[in-house]
N, C-alpha and C. Protein backbone atom coordinates (compact mmCIF):
# COMPACT_ATOMS: atom_id res chain seq x y z
N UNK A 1 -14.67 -13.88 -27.71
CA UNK A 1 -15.96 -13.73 -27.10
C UNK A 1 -15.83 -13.14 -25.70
N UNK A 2 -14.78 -13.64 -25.26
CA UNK A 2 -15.04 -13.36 -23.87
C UNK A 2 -14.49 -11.91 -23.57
N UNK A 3 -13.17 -11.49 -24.33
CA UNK A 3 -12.77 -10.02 -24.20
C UNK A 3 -14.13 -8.90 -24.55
N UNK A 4 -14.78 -9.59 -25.76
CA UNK A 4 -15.92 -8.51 -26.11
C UNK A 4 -16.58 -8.09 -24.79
N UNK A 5 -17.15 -9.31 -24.27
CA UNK A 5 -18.24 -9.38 -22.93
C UNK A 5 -17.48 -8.47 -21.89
N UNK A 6 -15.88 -8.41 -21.79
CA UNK A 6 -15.44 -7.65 -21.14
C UNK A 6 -15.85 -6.32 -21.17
N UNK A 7 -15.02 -5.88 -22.84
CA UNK A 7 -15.21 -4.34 -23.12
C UNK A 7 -16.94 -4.43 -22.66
N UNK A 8 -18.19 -5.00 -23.15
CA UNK A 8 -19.17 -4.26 -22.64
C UNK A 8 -18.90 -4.35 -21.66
N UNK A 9 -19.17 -5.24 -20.40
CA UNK A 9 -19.29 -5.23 -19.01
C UNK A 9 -18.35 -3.36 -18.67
N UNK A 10 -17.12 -3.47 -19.08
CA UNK A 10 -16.42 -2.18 -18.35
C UNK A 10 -17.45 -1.15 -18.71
N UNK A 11 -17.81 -0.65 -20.01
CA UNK A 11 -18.59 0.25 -20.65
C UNK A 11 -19.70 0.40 -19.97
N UNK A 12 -20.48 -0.45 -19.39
CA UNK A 12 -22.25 -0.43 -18.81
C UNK A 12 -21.26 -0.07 -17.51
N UNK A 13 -20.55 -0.46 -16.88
CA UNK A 13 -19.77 0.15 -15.52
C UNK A 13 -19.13 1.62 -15.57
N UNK A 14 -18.36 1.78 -16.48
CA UNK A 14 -17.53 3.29 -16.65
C UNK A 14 -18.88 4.24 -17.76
N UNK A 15 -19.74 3.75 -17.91
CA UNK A 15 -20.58 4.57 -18.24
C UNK A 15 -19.92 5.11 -20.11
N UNK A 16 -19.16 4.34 -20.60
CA UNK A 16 -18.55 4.54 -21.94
C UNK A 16 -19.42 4.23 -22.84
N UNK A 17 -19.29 4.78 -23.77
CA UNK A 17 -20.26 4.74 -25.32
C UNK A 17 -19.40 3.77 -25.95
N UNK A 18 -20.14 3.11 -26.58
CA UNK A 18 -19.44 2.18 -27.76
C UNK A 18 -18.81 3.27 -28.66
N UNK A 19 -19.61 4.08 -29.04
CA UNK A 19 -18.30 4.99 -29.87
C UNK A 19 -17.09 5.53 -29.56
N UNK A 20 -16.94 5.46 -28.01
CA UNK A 20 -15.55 6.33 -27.68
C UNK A 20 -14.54 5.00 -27.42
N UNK A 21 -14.88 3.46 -27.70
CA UNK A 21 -14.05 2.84 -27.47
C UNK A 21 -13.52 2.27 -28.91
N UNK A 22 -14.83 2.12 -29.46
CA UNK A 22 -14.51 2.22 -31.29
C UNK A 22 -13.06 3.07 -31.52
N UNK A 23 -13.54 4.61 -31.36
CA UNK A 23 -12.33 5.78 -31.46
C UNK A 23 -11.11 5.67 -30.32
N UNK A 24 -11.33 5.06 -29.57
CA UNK A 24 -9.86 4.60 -28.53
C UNK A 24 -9.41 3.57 -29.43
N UNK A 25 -10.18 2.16 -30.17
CA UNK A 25 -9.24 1.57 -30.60
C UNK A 25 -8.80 1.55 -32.26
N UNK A 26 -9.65 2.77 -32.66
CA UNK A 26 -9.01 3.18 -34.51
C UNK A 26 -7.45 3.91 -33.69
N UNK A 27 -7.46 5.32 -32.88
CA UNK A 27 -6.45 5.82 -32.24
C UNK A 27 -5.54 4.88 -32.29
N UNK A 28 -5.34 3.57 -31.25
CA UNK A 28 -4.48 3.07 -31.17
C UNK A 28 -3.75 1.78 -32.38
N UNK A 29 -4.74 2.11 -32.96
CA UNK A 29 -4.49 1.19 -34.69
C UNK A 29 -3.47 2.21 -35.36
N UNK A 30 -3.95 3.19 -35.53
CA UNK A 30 -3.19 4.45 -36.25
C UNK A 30 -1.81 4.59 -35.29
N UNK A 31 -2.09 4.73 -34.02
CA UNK A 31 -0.87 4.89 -33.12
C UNK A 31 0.50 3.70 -33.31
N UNK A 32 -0.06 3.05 -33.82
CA UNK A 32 0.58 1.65 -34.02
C UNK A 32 1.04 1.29 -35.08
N UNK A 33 0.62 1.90 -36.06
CA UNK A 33 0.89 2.40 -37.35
C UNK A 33 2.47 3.50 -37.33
N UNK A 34 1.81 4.44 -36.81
CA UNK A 34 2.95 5.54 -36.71
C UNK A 34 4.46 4.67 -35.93
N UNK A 35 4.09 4.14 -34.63
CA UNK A 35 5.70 3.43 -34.04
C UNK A 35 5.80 2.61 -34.89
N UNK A 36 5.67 1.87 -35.98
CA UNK A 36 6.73 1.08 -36.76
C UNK A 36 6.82 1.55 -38.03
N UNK A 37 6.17 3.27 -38.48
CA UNK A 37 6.54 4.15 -39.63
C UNK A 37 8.05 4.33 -39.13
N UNK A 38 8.28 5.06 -37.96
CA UNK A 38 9.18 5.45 -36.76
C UNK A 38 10.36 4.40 -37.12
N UNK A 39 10.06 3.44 -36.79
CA UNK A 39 10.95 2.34 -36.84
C UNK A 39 11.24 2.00 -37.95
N UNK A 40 10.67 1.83 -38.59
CA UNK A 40 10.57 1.45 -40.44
C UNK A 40 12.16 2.30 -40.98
N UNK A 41 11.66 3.42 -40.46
CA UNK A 41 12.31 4.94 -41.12
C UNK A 41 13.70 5.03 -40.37
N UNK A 42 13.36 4.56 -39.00
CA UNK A 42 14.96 4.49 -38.13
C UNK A 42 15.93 3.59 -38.89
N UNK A 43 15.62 2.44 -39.06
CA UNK A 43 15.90 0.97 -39.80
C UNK A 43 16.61 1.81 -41.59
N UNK A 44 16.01 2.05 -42.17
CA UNK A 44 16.15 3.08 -43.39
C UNK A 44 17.37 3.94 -43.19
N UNK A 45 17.29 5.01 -41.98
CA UNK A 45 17.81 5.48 -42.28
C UNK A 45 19.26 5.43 -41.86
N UNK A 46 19.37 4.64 -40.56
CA UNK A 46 20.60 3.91 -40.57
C UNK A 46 21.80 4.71 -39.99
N UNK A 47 21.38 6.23 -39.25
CA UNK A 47 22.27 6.97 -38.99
C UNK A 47 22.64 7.11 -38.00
N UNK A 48 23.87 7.16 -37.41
CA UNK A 48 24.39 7.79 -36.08
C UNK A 48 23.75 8.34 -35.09
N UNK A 49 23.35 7.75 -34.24
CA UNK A 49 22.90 8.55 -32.84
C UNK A 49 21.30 8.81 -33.46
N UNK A 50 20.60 8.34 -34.10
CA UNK A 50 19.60 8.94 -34.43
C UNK A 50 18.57 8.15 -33.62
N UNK A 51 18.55 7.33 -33.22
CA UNK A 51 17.57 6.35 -31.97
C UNK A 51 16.66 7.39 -31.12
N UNK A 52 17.49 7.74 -30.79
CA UNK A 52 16.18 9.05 -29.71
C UNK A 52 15.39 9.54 -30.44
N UNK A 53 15.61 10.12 -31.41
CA UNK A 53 15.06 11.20 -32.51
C UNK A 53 13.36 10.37 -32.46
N UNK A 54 13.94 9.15 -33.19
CA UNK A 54 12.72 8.18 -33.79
C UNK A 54 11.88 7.94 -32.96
N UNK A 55 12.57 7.47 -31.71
CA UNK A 55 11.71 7.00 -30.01
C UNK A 55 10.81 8.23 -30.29
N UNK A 56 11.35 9.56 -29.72
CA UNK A 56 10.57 10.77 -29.72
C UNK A 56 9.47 10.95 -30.39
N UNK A 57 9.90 10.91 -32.15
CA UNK A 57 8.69 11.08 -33.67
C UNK A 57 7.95 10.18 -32.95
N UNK A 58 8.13 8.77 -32.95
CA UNK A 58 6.99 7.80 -33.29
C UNK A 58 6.38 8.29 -31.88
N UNK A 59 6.32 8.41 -31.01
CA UNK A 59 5.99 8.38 -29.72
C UNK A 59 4.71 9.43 -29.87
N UNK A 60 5.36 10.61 -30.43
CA UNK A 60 4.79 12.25 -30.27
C UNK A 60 3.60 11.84 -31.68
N UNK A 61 4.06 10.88 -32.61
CA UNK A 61 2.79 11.08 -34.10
C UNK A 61 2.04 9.88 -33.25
N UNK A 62 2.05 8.72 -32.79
CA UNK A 62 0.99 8.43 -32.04
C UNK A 62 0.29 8.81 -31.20
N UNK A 63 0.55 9.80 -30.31
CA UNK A 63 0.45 10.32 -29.25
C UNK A 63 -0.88 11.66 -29.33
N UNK A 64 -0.21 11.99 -30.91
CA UNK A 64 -1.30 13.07 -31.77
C UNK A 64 -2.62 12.41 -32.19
N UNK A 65 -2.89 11.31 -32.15
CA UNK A 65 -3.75 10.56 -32.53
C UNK A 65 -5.01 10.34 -31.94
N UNK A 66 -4.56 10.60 -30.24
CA UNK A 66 -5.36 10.93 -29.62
C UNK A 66 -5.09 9.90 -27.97
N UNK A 67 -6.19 9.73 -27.13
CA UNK A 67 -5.68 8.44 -26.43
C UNK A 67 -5.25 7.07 -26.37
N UNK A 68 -6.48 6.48 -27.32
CA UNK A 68 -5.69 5.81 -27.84
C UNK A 68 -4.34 4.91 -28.78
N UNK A 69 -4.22 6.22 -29.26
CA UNK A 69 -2.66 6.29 -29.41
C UNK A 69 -1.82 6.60 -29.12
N UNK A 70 -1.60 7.37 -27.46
CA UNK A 70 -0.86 7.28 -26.69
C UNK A 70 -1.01 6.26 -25.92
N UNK A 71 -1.58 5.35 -25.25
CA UNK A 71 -1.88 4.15 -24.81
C UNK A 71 -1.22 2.95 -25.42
N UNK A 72 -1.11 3.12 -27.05
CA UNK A 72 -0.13 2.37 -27.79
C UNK A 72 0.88 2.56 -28.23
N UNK A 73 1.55 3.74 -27.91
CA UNK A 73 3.07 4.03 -27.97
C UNK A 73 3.34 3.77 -26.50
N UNK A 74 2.99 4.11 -25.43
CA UNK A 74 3.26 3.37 -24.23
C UNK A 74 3.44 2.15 -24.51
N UNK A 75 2.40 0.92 -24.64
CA UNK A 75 2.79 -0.01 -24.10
C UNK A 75 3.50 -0.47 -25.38
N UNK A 76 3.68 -0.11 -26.56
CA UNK A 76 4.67 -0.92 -27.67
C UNK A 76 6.33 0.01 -27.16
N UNK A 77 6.30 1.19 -26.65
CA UNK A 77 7.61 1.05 -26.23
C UNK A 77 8.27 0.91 -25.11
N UNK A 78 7.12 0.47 -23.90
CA UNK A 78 7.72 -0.14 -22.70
C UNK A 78 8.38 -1.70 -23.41
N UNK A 79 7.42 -2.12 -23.78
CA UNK A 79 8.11 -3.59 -24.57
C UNK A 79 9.19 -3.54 -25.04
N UNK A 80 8.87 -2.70 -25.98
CA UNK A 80 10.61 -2.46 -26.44
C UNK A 80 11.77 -2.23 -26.11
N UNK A 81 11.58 -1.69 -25.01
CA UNK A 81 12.84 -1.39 -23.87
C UNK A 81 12.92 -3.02 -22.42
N UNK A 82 11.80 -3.02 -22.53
CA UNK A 82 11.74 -4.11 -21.54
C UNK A 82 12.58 -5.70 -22.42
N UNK A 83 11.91 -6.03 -23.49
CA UNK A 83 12.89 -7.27 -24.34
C UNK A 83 14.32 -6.89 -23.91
N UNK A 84 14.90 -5.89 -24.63
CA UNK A 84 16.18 -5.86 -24.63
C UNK A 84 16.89 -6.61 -23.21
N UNK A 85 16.06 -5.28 -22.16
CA UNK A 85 16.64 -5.72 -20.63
C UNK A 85 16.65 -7.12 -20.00
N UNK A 86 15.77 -8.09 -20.69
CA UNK A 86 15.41 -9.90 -20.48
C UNK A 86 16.75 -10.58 -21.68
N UNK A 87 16.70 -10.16 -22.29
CA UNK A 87 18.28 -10.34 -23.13
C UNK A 87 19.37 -10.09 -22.87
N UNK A 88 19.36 -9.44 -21.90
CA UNK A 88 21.09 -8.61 -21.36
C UNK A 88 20.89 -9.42 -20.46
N UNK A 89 20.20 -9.78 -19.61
CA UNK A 89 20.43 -10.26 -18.55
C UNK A 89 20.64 -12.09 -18.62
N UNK A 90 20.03 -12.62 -19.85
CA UNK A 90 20.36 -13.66 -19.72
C UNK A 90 21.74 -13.83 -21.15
N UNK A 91 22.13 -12.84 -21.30
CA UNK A 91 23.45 -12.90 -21.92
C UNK A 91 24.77 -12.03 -21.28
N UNK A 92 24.33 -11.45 -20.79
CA UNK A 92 25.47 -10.57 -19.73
C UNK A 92 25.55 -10.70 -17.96
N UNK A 93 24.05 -11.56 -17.72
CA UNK A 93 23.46 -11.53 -16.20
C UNK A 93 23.49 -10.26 -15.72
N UNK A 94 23.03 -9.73 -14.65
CA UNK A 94 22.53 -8.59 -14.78
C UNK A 94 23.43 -6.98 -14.24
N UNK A 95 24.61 -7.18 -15.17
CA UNK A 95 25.21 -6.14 -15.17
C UNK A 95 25.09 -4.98 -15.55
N UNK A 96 23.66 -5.06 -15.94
CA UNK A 96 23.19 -3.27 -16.45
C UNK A 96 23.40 -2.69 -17.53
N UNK A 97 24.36 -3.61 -18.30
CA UNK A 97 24.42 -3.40 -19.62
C UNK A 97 23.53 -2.99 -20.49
N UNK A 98 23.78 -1.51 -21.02
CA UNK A 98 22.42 -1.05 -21.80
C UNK A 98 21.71 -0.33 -21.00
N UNK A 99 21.66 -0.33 -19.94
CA UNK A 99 20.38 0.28 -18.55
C UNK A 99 20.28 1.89 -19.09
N UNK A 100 21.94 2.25 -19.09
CA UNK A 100 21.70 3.68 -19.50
C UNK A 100 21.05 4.83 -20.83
N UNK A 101 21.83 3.51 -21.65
CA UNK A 101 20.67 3.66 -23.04
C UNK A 101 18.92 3.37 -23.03
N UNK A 102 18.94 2.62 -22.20
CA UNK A 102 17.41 2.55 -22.06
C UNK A 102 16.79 3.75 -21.54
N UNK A 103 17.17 4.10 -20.49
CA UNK A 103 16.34 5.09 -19.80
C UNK A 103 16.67 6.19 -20.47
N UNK A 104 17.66 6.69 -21.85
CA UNK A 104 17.43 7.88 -22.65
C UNK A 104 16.53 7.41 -23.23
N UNK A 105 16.15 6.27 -23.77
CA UNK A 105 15.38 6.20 -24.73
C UNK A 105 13.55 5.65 -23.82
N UNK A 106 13.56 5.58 -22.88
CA UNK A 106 12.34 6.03 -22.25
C UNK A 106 12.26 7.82 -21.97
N UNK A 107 13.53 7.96 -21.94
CA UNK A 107 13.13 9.30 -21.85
C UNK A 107 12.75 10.19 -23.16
N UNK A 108 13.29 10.04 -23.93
CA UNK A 108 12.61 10.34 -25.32
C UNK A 108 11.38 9.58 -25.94
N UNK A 109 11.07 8.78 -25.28
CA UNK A 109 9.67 8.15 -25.44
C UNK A 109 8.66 9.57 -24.72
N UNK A 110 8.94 9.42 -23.43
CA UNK A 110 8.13 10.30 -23.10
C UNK A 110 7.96 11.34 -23.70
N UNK A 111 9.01 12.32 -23.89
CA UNK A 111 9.41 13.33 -24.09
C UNK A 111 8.10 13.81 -25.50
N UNK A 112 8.36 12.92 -26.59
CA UNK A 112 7.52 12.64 -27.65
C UNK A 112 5.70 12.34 -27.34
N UNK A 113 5.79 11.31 -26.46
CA UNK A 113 4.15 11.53 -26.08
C UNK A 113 3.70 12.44 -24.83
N UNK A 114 4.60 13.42 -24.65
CA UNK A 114 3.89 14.72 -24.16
C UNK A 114 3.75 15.16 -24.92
N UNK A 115 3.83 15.03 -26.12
CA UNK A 115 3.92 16.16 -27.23
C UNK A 115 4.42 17.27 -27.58
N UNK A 116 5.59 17.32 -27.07
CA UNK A 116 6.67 17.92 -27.67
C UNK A 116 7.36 17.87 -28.35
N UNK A 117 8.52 18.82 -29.22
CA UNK A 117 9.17 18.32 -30.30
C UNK A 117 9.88 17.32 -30.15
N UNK A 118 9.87 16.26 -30.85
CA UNK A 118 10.85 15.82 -31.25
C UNK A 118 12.10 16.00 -32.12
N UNK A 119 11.88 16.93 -32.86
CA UNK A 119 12.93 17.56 -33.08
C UNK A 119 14.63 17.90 -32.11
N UNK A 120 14.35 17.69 -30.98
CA UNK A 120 14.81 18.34 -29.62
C UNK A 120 16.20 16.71 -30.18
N UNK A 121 15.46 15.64 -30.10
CA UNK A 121 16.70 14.76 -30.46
C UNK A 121 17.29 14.36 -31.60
N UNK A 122 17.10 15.32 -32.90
CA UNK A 122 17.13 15.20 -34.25
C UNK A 122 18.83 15.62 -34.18
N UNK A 123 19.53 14.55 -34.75
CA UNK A 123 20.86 14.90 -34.87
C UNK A 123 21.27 15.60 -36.36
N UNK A 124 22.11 16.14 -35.69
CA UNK A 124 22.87 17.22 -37.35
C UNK A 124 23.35 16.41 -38.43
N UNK A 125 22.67 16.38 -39.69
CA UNK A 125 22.52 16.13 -40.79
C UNK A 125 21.80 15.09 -41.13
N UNK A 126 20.74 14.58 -40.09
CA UNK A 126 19.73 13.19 -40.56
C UNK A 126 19.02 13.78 -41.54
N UNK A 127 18.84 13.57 -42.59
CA UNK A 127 18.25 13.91 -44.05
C UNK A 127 16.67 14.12 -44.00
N UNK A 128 16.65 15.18 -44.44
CA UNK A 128 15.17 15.83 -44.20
C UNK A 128 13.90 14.91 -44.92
N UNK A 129 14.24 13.98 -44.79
CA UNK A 129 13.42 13.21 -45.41
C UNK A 129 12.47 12.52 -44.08
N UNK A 130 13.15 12.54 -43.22
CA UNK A 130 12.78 12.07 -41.97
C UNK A 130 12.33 13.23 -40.76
């Protein structure tokens, strides 16, 4: 109840239509959809170095979705990078372990919801199925 009263209150303030928040949050349903196709398919396919690739896809097919599905590849893969870093640190304390893998794989986050290829991190011979 009370989030609803929110979304109106912002809407009668930002001057938003109920329809463009409807379509911000189908976007980010679908967007949300696509990062754990992404993941689903990473998980599947099980290959070498292929992590960026997927960050990138899922990032860039939510991202196509519109705003609100870039809004939800943001914040489902800040999370995703952020868990790990609360795990290293209370199993390694905070030696940075992983730090560098993270920030490729924010960087191929981005990279993907600018909408660019992802292709760019597709390693040689991941099966065209993907």
């Amino acid at each position: 109840m009370k989030l609803s009263m929110i979304i109106i209150f912002c809407s009668l303030i930002l001057g938003v239509s109920s329809q463009r928040w409807l379509s911000f949050l189908k976007e980010a349903g679908q967007g949300t959809k696509d990062m754990w196709r992404a993941y689903s398919d990473m998980r599947e396919a099980n290959y070498k170095n292929s992590d960026k690739y997927f960050h990138a896809r899922g990032n860039y097919d939510a991202a196509q979705r519109g705003p609100g599905g870039a809004w939800a590849a943001k914040v489902i893969s800040d999370a995703r990078e952020t868990y790990p870093r609360l795990t290293d640190l209370v199993k390694h304390g905070d030696s940075g372990h992983g730090l560098a893998d993270r920030m490729a794989d924010q960087e191929a986050n981005r990279w993907g919801r600018s909408g660019k290829d992802p292709n760019r991190y597709r390693p040689p011979g991941l099966p065209a199925k993907y």
